[in-house]
Protein backbone atom coordinates (compact mmCIF):
# COMPACT_ATOMS: atom_id res chain seq x y z
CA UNK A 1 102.89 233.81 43.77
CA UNK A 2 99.30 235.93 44.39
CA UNK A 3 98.40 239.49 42.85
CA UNK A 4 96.46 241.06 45.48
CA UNK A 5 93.00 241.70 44.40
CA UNK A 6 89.85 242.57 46.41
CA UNK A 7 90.04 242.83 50.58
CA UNK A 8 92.90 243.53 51.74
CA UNK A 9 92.40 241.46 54.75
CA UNK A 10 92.04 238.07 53.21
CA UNK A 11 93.59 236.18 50.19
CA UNK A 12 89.70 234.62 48.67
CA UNK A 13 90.15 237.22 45.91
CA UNK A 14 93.84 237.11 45.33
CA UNK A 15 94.44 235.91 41.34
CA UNK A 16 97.42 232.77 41.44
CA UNK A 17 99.78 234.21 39.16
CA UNK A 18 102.09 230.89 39.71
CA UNK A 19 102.39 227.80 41.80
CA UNK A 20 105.50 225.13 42.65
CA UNK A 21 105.28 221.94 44.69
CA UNK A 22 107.41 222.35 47.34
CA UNK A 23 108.18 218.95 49.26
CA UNK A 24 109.79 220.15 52.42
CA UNK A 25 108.44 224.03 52.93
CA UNK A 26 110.78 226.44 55.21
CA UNK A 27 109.23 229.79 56.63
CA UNK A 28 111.45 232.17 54.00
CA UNK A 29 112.53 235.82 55.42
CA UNK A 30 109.79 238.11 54.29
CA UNK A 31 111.10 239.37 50.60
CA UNK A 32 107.73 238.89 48.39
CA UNK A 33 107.82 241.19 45.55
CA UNK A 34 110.66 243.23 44.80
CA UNK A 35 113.96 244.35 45.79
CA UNK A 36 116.22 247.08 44.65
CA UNK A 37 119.86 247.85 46.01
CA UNK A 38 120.93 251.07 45.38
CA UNK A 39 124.75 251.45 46.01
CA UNK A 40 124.08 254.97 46.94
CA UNK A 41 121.41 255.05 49.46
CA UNK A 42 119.62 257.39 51.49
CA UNK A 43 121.85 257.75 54.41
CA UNK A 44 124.55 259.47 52.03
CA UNK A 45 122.57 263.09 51.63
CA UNK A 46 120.28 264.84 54.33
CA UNK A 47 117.12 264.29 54.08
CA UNK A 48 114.52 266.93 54.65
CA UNK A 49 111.36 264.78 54.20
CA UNK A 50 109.99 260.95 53.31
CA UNK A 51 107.18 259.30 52.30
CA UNK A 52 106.83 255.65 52.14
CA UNK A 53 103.59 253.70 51.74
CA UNK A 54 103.68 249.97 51.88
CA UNK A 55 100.89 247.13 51.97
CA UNK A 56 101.19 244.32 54.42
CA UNK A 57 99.80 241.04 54.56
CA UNK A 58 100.93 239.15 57.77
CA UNK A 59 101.91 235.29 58.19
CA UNK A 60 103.50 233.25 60.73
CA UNK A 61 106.94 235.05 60.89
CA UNK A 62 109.56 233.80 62.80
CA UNK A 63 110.93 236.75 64.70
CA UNK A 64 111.30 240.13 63.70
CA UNK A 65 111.67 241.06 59.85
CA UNK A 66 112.36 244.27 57.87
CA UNK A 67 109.37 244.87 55.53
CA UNK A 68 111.27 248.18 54.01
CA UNK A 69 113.91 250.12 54.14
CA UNK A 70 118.15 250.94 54.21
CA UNK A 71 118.07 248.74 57.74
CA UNK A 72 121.12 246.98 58.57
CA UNK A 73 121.37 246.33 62.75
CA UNK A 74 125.30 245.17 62.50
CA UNK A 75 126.51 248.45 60.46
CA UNK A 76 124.26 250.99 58.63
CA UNK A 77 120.99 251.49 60.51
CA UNK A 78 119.25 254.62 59.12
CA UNK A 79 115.74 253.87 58.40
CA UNK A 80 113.74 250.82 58.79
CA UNK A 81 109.78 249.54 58.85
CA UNK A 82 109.88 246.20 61.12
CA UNK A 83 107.36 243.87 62.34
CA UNK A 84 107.57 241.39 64.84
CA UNK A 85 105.50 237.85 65.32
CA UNK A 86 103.43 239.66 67.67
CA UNK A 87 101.80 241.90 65.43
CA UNK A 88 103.51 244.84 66.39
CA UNK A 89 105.64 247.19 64.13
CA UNK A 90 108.17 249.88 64.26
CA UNK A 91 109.75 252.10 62.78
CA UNK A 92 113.53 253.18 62.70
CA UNK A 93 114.97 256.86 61.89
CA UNK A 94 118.58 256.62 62.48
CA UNK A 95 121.70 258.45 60.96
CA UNK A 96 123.10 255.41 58.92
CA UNK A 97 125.66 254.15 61.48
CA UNK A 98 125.33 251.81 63.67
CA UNK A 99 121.88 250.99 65.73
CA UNK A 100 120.80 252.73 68.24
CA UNK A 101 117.76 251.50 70.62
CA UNK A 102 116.96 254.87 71.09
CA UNK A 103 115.84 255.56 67.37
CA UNK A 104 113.60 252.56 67.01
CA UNK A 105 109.94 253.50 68.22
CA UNK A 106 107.74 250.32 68.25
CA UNK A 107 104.02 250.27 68.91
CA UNK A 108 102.02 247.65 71.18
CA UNK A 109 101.91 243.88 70.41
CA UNK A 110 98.41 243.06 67.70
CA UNK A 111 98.31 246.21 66.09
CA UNK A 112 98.62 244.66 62.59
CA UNK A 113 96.56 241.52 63.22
């Protein structure tokens, strides 16, 4: 587990906060830091504005993941930051039922690498 610390772009200046051998890695979904459920979410009030800032480091990723969010494809899709192996990203503003094609606007492959 790294702090980030100095460019952005590459982990020379990151500070190890904590290592463990691992004998047989597995890519894990993306969920570095933290994670908060909040049983009543976002999709529950209207919302007038949002801001959301978020830092991204990209690995090898092995499809598409959520980086952020109250994003769930099967039943409560309202809004979502994604990224894809490809580099590309997008972002979903739905109503909080189910997923729609039509909200999620993604922009072209490499534009986070």
């Amino acid at each position: 587990m790294c702090r980030l610390a100095g460019d952005v772009d590459g982990p020379d200046a990151d500070v190890v906060l904590f290592t463990r051998r691992v004998d047989e890695p597995v890519m894990q979904p993306i969920r570095p830091g933290s994670f908060i459920h909040i049983d009543r979410g976002l999709a529950d009030e209207p919302i007038t504005a949002l801001s959301l800032e978020c830092w991204v480091r990209l690995w090898d990723l092995p499809g598409e993941a959520a980086i952020m969010g109250q994003f769930d494809r099967a039943q409560t899709a309202g809004y979502g930051l994604v990224v894809k192996r490809d580099g590309s990203f997008g972002f979903y503003l739905g109503d909080g039922g189910a997923f729609r094609e039509s909200a999620m606007h993604w922009t072209k492959p490499g534009a986070l690498t």
